[in-house]
Protein backbone atom coordinates (compact mmCIF):
# COMPACT_ATOMS: atom_id res chain seq x y z
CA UNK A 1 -13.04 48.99 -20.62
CA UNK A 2 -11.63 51.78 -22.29
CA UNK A 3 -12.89 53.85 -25.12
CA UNK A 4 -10.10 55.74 -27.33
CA UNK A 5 -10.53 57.34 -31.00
CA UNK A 6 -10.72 54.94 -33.75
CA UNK A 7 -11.48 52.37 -31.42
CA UNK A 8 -13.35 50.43 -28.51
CA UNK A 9 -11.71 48.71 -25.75
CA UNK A 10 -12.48 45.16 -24.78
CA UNK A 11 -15.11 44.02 -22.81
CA UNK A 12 -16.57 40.91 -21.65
CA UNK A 13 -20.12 40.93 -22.33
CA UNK A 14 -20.20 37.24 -20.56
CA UNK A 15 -17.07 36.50 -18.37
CA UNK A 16 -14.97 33.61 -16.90
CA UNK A 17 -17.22 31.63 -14.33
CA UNK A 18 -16.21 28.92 -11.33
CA UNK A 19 -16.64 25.43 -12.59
CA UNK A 20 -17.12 21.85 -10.36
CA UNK A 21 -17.08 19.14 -12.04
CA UNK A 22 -16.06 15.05 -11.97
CA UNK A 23 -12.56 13.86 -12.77
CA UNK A 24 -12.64 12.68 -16.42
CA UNK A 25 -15.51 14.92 -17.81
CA UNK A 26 -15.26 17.31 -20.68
CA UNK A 27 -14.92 21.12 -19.48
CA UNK A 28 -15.51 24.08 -21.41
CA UNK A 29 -14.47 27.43 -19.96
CA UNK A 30 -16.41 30.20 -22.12
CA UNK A 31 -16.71 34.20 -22.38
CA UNK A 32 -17.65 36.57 -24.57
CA UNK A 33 -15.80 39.68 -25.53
CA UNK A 34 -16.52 42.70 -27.81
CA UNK A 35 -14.10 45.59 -28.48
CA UNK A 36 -13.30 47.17 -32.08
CA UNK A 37 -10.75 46.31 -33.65
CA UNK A 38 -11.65 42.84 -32.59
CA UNK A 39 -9.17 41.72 -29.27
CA UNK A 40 -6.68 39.50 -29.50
CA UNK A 41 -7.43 36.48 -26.28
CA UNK A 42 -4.77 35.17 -24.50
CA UNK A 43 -5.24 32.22 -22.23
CA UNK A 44 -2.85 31.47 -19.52
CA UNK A 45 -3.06 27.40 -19.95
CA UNK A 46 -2.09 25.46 -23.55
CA UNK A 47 -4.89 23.59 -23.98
CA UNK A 48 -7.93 23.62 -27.01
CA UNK A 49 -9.17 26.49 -27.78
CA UNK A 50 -12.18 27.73 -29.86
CA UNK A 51 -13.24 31.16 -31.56
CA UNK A 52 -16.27 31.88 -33.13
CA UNK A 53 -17.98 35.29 -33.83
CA UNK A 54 -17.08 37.30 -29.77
CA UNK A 55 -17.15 34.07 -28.14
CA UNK A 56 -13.93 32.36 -27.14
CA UNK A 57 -13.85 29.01 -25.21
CA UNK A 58 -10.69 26.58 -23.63
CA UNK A 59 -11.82 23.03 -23.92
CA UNK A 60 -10.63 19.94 -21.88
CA UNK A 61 -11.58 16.75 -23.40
CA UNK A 62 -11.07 14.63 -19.97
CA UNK A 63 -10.83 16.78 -17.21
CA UNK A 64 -7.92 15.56 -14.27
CA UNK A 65 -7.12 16.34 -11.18
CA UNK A 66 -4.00 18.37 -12.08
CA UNK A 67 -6.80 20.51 -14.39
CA UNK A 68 -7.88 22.41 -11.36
CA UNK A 69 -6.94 25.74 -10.32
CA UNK A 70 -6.88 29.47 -11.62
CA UNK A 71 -7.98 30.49 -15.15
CA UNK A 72 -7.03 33.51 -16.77
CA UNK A 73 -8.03 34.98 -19.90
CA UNK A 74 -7.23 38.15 -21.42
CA UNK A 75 -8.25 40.49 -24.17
CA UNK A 76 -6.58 43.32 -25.71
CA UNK A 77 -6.62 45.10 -28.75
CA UNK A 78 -5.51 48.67 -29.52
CA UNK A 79 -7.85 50.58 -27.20
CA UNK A 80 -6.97 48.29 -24.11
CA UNK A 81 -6.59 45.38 -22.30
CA UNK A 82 -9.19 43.39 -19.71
CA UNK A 83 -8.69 40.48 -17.78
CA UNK A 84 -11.29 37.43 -16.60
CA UNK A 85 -10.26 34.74 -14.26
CA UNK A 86 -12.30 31.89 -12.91
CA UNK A 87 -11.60 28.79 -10.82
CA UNK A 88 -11.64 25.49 -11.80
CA UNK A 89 -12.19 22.08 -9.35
CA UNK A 90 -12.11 19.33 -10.74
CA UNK A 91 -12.94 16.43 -8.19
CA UNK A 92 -11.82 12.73 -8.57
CA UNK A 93 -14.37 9.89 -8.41
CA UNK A 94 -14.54 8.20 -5.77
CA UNK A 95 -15.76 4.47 -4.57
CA UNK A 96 -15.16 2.37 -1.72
CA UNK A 97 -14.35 -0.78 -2.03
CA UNK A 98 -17.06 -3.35 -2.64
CA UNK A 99 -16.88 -7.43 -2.62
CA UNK A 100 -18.14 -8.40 -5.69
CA UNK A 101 -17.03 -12.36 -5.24
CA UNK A 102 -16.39 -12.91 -1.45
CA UNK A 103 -14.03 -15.59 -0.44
CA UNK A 104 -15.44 -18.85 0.46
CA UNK A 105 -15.30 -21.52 3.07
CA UNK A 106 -13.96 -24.85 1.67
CA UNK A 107 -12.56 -28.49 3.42
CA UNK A 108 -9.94 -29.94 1.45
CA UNK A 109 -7.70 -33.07 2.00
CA UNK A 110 -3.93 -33.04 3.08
CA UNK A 111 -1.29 -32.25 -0.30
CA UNK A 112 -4.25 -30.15 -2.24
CA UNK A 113 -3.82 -27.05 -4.01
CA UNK A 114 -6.25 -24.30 -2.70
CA UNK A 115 -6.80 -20.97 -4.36
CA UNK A 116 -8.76 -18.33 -2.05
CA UNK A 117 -10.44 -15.50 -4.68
CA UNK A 118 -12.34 -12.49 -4.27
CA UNK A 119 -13.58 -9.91 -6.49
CA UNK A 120 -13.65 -6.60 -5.28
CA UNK A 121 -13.93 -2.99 -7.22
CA UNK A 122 -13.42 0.61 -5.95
CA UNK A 123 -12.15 4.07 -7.29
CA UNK A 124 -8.81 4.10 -6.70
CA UNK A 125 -8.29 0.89 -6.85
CA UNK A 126 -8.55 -0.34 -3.86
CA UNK A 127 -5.06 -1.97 -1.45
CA UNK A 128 -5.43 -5.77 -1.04
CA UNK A 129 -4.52 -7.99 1.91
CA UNK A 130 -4.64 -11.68 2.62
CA UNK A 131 -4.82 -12.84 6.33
CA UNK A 132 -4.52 -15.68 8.32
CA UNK A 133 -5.88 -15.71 11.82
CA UNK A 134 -5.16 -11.98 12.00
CA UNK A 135 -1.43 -12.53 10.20
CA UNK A 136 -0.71 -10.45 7.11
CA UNK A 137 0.18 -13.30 4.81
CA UNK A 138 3.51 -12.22 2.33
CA UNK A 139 3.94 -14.02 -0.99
CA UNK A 140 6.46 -16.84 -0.82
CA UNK A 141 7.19 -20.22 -2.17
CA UNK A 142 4.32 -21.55 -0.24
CA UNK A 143 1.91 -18.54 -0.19
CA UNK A 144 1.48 -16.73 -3.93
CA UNK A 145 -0.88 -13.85 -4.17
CA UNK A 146 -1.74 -12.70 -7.54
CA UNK A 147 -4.19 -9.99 -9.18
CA UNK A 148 -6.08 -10.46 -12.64
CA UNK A 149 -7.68 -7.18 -12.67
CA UNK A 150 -10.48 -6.93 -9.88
CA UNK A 151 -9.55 -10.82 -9.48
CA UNK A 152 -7.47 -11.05 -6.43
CA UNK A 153 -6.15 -14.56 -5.09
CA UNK A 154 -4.08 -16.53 -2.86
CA UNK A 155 -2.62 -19.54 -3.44
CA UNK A 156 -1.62 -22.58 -1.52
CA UNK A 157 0.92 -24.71 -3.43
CA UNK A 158 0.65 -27.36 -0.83
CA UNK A 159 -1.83 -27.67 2.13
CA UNK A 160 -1.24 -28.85 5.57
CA UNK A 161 -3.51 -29.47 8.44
CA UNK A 162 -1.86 -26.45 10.30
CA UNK A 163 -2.67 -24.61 7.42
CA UNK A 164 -6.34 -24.51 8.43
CA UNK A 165 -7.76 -21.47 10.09
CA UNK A 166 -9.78 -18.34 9.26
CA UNK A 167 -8.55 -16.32 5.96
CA UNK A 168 -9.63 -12.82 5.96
CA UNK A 169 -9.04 -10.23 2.92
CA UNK A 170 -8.89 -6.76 3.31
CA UNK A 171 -9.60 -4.17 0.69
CA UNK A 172 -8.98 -0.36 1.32
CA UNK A 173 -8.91 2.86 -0.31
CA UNK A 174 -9.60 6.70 0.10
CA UNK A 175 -12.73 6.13 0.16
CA UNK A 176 -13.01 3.35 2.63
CA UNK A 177 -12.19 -0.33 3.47
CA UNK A 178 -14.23 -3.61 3.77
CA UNK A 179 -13.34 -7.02 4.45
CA UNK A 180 -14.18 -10.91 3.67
CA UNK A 181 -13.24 -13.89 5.54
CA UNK A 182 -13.97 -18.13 5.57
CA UNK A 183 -12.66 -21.07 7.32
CA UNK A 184 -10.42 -23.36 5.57
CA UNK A 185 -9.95 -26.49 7.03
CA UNK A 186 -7.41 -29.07 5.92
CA UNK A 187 -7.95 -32.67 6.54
CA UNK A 188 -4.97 -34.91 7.44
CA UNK A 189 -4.55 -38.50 5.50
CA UNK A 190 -5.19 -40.48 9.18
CA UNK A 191 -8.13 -42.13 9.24
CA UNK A 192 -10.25 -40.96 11.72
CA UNK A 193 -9.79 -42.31 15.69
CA UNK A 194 -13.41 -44.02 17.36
CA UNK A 195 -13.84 -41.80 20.16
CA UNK A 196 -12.97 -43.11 23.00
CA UNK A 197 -15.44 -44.32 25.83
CA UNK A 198 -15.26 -42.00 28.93
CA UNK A 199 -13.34 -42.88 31.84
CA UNK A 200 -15.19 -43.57 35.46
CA UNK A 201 -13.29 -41.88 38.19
CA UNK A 202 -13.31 -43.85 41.34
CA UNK A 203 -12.91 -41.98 44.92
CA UNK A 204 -10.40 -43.07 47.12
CA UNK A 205 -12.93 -44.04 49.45
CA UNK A 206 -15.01 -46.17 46.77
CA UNK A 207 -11.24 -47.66 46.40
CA UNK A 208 -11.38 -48.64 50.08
CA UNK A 209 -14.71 -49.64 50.25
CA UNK A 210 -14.40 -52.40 47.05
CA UNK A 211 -11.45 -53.74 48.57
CA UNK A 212 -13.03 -54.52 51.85
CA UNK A 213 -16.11 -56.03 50.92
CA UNK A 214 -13.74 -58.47 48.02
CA UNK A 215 -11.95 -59.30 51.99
CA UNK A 216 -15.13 -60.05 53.40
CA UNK A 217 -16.78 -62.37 50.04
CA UNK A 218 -13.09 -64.42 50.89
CA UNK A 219 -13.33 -64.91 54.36
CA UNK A 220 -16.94 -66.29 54.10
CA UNK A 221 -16.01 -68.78 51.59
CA UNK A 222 -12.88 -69.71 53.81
CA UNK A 223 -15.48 -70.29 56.58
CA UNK A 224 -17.99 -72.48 54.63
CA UNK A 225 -15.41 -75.00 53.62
């Protein structure tokens, strides 16, 4: 601060401070400055500013990412010229992903539709996968997978008995990942087979031994005639 005839040099009476604060809140970066004649603040951003009686604030309605970094602020008038800087971080918020609808077992016959859904949330939005016994499944004629906000879900045009197996759905972010998975079992139009009775095995010397005593029951009757 400088002092010169006729006039005061700036001063801030309440500087620039360091500011944390959550992706999409309001900021409001404030000081307060006295100097005669009255000096002239220039910020080093273009964003809202206010002015009222010494004090001079910047403003951010929703505060982003981008928003962080260095703030400077300056104040000069005839007598001199001072300088306030502060930091800003603004951090994004964050949420792993959660399973709000899991998927579902379900038995369905031969030539159904079947639609697999989950609902699952998370800040970012979180990356979704479909699986099939460990197999990334890619959308195709047969295989759609579509998103309705935090509505995610595969669809079978047409299901076949090989197309049973376990599903699995991934859903990953920054934040984290968690998974869901069911059974979906497809039922061909056969009817079902009676089991079938279980077979006696016979040793080859339980072979011999039958045979010789059905020799021995026809030789006695031979003899009794």
């Amino acid at each position: 601060m400088g002092k010169l005839a006729g006039g005061t040099g700036p001063n801030f009476s309440k500087p620039l401070s360091n500011a944390t604060v959550m992706e999409g809140s309001p900021v409001t970066l404030e000081v307060e400055v006295t100097g005669f004649p009255e000096p002239t603040l220039t910020w080093w951003v273009h964003i809202e500013l206010s002015h009222k009686e010494g004090k001079h604030a910047l403003f951010i309605h929703s505060s982003a990412v981008r928003d962080s970094g260095q703030y400077v602020v300056t104040a000069s008038n005839s007598a001199g010229t001072v300088t306030s800087s502060s930091m800003l971080q603004v951090k994004a918020e964050t949420a792993p992903p959660n399973f709000i609808q899991r998927l579902q077992s379900m038995t369905v016959r031969q030539g159904s539709q079947v639609r697999l859904d989950v609902r699952v949330t998370g800040i970012p939005a979180p990356v979704v996968k479909f699986y099939r016994e460990g197999a990334e499944i890619q959308s195709s004629a047969d295989f759609q997978i579509v998103q309705d906000g935090d509505l995610y879900s595969l669809l079978i045009a047409e299901a076949f008995p090989e197309d049973s197996g376990t599903y699995s759905v991934s859903a990953s972010n920054s934040s984290g990942r968690a998974t869901s998975t069911a059974e979906l079992l497809v039922q061909g139009e056969e009817e079902a087979v009676p089991a079938k009775k279980p077979k006696t095995i016979i040793s080859a010397s339980q072979i011999s031994q039958t045979r010789q005593t059905r020799v021995e029951k026809v030789s006695d009757s031979l003899n009794i005639e």
